[in-house]
N, C-alpha and C. Protein backbone atom coordinates (compact mmCIF):
# COMPACT_ATOMS: atom_id res chain seq x y z
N UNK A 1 -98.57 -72.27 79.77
CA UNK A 1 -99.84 -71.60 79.92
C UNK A 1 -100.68 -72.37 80.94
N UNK A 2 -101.06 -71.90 81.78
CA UNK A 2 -102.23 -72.19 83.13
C UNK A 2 -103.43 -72.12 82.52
N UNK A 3 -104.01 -73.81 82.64
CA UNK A 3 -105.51 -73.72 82.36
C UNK A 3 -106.55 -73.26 83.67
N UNK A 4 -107.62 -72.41 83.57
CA UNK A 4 -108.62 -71.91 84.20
C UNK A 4 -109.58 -72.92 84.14
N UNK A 5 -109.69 -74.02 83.95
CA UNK A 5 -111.03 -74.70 83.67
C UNK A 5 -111.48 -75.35 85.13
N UNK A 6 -110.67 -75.58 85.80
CA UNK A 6 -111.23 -76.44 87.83
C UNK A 6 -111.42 -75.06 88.03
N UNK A 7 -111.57 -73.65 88.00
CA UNK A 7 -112.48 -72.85 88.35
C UNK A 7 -113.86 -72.93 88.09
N UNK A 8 -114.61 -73.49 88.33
CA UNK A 8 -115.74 -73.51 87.86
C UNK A 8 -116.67 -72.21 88.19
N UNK A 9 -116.48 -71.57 89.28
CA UNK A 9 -116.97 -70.63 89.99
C UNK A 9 -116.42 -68.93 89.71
N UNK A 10 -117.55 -68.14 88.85
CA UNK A 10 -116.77 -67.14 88.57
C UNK A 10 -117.40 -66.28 89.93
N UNK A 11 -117.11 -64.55 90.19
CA UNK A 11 -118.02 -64.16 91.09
C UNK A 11 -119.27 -63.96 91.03
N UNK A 12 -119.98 -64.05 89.64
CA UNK A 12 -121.40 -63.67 89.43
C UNK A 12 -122.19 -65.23 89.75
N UNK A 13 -121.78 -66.34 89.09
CA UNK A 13 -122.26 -67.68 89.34
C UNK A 13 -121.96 -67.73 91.35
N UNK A 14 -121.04 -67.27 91.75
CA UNK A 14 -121.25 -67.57 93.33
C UNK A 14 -122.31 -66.90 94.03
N UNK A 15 -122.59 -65.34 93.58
CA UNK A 15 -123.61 -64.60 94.28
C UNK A 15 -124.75 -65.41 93.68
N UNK A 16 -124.94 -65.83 92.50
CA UNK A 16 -125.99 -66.95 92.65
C UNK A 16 -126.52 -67.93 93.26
N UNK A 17 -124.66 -68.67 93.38
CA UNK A 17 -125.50 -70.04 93.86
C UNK A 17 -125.73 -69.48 95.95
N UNK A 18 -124.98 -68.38 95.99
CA UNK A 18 -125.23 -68.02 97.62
C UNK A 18 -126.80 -67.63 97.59
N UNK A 19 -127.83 -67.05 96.54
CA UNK A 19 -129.01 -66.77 96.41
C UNK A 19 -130.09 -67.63 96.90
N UNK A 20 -129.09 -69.29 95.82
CA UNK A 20 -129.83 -70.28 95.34
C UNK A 20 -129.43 -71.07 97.67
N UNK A 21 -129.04 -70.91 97.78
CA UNK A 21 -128.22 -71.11 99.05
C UNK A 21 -129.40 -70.90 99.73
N UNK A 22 -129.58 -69.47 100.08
CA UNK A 22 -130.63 -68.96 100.67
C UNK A 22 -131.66 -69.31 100.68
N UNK A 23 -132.29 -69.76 99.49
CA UNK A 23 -133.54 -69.86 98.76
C UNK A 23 -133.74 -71.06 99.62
N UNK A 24 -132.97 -71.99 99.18
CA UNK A 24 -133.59 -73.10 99.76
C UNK A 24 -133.45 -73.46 101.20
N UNK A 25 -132.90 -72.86 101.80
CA UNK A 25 -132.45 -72.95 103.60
C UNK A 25 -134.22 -72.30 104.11
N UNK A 26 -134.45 -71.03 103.40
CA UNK A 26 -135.45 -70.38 103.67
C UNK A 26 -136.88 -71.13 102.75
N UNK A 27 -136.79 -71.88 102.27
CA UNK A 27 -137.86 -73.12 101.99
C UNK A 27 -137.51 -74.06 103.26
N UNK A 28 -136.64 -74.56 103.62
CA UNK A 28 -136.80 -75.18 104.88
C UNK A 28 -137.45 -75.16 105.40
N UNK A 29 -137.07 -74.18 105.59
CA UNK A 29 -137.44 -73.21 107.37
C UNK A 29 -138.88 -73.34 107.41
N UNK A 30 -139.78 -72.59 106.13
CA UNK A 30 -140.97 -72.85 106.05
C UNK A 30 -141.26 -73.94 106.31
N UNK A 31 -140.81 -75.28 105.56
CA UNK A 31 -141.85 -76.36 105.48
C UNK A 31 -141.21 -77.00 107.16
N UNK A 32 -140.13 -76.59 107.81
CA UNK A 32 -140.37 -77.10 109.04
C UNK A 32 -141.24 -76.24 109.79
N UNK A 33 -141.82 -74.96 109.84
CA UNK A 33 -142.67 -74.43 110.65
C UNK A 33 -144.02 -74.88 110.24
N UNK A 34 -144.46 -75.10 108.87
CA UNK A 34 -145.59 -76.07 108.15
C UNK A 34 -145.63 -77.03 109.34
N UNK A 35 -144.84 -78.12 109.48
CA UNK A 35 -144.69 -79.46 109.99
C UNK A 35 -144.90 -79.02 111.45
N UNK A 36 -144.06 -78.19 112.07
CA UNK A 36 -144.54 -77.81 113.29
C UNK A 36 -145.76 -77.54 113.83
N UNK A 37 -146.35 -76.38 113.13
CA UNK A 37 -148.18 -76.41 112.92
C UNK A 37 -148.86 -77.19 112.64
N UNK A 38 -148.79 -78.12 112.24
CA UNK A 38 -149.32 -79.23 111.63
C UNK A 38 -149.12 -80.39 113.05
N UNK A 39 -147.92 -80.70 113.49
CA UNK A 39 -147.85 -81.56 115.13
C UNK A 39 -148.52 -81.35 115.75
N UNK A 40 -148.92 -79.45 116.10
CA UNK A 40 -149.53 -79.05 116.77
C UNK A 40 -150.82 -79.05 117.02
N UNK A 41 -151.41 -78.67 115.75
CA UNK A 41 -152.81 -78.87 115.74
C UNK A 41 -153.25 -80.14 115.92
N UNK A 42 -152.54 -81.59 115.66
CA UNK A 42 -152.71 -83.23 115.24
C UNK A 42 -152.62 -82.94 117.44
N UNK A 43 -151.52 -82.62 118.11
CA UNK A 43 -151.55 -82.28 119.68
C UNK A 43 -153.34 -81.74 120.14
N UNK A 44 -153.51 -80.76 119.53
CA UNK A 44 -154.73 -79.88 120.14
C UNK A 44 -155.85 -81.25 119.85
N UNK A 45 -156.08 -81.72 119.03
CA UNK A 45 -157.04 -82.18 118.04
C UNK A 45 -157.72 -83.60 118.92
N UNK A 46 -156.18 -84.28 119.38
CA UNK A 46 -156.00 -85.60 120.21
C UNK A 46 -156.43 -85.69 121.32
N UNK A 47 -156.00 -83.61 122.30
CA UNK A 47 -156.49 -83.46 123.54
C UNK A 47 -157.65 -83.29 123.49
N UNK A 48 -158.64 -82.80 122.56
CA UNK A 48 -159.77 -82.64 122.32
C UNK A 48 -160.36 -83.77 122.20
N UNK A 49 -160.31 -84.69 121.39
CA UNK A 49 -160.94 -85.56 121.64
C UNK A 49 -161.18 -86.61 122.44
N UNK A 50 -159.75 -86.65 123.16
CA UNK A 50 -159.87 -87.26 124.86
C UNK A 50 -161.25 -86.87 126.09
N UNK A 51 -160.79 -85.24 125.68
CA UNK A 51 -161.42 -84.89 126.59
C UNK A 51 -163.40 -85.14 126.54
N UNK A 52 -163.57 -84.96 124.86
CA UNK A 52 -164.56 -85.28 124.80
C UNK A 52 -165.09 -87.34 124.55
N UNK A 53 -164.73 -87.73 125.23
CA UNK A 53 -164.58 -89.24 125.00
C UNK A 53 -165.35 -89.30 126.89
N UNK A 54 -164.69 -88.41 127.62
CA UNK A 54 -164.78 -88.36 129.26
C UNK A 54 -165.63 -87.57 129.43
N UNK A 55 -166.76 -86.65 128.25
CA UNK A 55 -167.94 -85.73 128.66
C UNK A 55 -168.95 -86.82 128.21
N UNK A 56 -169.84 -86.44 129.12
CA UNK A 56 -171.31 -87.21 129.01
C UNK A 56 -171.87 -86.92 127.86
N UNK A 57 -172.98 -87.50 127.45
CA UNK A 57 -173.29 -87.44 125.93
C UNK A 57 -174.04 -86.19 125.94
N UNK A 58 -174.97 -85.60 127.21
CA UNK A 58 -175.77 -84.67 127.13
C UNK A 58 -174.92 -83.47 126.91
N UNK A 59 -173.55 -83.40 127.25
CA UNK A 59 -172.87 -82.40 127.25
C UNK A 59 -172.62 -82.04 125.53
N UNK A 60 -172.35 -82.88 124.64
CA UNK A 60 -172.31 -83.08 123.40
C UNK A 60 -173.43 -82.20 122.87
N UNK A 61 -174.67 -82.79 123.01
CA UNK A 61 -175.59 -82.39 122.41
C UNK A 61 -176.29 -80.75 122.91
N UNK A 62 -175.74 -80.50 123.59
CA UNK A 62 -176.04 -79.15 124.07
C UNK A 62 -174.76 -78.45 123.37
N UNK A 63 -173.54 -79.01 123.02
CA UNK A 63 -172.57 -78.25 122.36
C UNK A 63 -172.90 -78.00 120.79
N UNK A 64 -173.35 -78.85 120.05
CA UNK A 64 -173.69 -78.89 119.11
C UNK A 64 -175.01 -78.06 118.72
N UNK A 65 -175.79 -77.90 119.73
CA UNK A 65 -177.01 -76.72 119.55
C UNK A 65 -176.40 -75.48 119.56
N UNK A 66 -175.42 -75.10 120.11
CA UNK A 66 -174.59 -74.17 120.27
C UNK A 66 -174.21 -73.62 119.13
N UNK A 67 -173.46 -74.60 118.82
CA UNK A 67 -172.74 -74.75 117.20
C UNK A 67 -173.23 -74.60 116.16
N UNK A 68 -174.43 -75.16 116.02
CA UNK A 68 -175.31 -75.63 114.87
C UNK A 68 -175.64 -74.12 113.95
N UNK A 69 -176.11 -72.64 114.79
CA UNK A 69 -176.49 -71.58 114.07
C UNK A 69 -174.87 -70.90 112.92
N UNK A 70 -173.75 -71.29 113.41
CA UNK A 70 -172.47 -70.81 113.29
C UNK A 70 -172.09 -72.10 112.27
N UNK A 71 -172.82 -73.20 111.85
CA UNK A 71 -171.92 -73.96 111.05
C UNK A 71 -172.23 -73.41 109.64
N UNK A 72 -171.30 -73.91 108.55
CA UNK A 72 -171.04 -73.34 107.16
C UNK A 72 -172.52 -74.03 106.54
């Protein structure tokens, strides 16, 4: 008599774990496009503040009057 037991995998447990497969490839994916957006904005954030490091101070304060009716 042939034991079945090193099958561990019937076809219903495989379309699972191919689910469970998915699932988490496609959590990846997200948290690397997270991380991507996240470089990006930390990129925008850095050029921004370069740039404002090289504006005169009067330029500042005329931005911020600007700003000031639009803040929360």
């Amino acid at each position: 008599m042939t034991s079945f037991s090193h099958f561990t995998h019937c076809l219903s447990t495989m379309a699972i774990d191919e689910n469970r497969f998915v699932r988490i490839f496609r959590k990846e994916k997200r948290n690397a496009e997270k991380a991507a957006r996240g470089a990006k904005r930390d990129v925008k954030r850095t050029m921004h503040n370069v740039e404002n490091a090289f504006r005169p101070p009067w330029y500042q304060r005329a931005w911020d009057r600007i700003k000031r009716p639009f803040a929360r």
